[in-house]
N, C-alpha and C. Protein backbone atom coordinates (compact mmCIF):
# COMPACT_ATOMS: atom_id res chain seq x y z
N UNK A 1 139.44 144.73 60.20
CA UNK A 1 138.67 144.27 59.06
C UNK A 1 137.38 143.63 59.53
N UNK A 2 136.32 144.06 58.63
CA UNK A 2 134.73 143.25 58.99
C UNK A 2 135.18 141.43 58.59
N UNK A 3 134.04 141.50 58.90
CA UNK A 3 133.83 139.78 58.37
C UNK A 3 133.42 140.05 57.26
N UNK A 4 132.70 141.04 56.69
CA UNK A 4 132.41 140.58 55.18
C UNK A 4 133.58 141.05 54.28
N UNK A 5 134.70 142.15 54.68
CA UNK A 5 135.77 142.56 53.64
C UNK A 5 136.58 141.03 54.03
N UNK A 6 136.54 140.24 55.09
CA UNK A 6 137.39 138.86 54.90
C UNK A 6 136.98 138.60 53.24
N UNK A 7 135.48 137.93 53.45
CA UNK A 7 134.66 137.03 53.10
C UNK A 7 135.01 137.78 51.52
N UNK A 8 134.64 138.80 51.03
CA UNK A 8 135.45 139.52 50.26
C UNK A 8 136.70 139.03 49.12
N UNK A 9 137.19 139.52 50.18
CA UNK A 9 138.77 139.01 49.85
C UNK A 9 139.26 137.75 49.39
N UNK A 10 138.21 136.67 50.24
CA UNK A 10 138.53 135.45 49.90
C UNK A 10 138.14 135.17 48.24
N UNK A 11 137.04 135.72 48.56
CA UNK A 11 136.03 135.55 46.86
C UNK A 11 137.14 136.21 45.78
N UNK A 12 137.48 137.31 46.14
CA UNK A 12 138.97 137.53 45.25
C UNK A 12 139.78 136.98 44.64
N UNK A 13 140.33 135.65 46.02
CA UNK A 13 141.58 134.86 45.52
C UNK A 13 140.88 134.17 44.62
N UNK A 14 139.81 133.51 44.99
CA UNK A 14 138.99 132.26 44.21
C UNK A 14 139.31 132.64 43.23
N UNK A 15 138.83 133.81 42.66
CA UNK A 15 138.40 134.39 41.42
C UNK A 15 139.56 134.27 40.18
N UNK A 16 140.56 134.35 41.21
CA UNK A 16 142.19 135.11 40.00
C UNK A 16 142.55 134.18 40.26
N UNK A 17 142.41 132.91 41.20
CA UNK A 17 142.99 131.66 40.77
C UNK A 17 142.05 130.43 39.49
N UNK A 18 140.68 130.63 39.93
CA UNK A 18 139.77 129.53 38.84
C UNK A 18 138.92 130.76 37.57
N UNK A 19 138.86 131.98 37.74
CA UNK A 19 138.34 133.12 36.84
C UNK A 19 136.82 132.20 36.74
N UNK A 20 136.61 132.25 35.46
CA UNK A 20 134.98 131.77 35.41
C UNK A 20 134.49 130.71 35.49
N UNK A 21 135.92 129.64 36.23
CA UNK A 21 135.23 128.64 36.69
C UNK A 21 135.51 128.79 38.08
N UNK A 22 135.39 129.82 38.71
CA UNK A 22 135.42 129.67 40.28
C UNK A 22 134.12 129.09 41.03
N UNK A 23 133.08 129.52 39.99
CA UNK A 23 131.57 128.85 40.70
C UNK A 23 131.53 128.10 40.90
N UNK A 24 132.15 126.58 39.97
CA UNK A 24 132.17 125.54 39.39
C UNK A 24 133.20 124.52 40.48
N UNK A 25 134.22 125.78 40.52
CA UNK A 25 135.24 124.83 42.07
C UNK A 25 134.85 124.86 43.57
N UNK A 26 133.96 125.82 43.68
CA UNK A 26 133.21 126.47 45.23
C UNK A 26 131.75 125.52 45.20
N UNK A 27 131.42 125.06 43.79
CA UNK A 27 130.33 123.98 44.50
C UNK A 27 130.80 122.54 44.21
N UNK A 28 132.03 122.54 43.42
CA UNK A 28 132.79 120.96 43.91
C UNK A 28 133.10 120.42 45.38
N UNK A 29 134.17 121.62 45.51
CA UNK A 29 134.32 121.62 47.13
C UNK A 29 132.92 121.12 48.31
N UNK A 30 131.80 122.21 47.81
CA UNK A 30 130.71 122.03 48.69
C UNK A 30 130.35 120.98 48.76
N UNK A 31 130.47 120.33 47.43
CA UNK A 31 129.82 118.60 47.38
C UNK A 31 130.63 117.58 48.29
N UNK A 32 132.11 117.83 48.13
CA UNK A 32 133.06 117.44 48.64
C UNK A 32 132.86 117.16 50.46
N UNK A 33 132.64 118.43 50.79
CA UNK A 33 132.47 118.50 52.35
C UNK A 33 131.47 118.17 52.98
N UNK A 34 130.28 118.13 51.73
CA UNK A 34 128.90 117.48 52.30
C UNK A 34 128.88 116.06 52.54
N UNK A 35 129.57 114.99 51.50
CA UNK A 35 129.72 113.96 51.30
C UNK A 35 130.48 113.56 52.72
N UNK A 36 132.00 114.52 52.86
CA UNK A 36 132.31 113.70 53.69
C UNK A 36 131.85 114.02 55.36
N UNK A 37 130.82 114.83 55.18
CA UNK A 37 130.27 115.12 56.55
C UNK A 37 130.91 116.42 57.74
């Protein structure tokens, strides 16, 4: 497998676990990891 069918795939799970709020949990997180460094 490439790195992008990973990268892919992952975006998949996101998707069918938060549907149209997956954007919304992928830039919580981001805030999340920025904050804590």
């Amino acid at each position: 497998m490439t790195h992008d069918q990973l990268l892919w795939g992952k975006v998949s799970i996101v998707m069918k676990q938060h549907g149209e709020q997956a954007p919304r949990k992928v830039d919580e997180r981001i805030g999340i990891l920025a904050v804590e460094g």
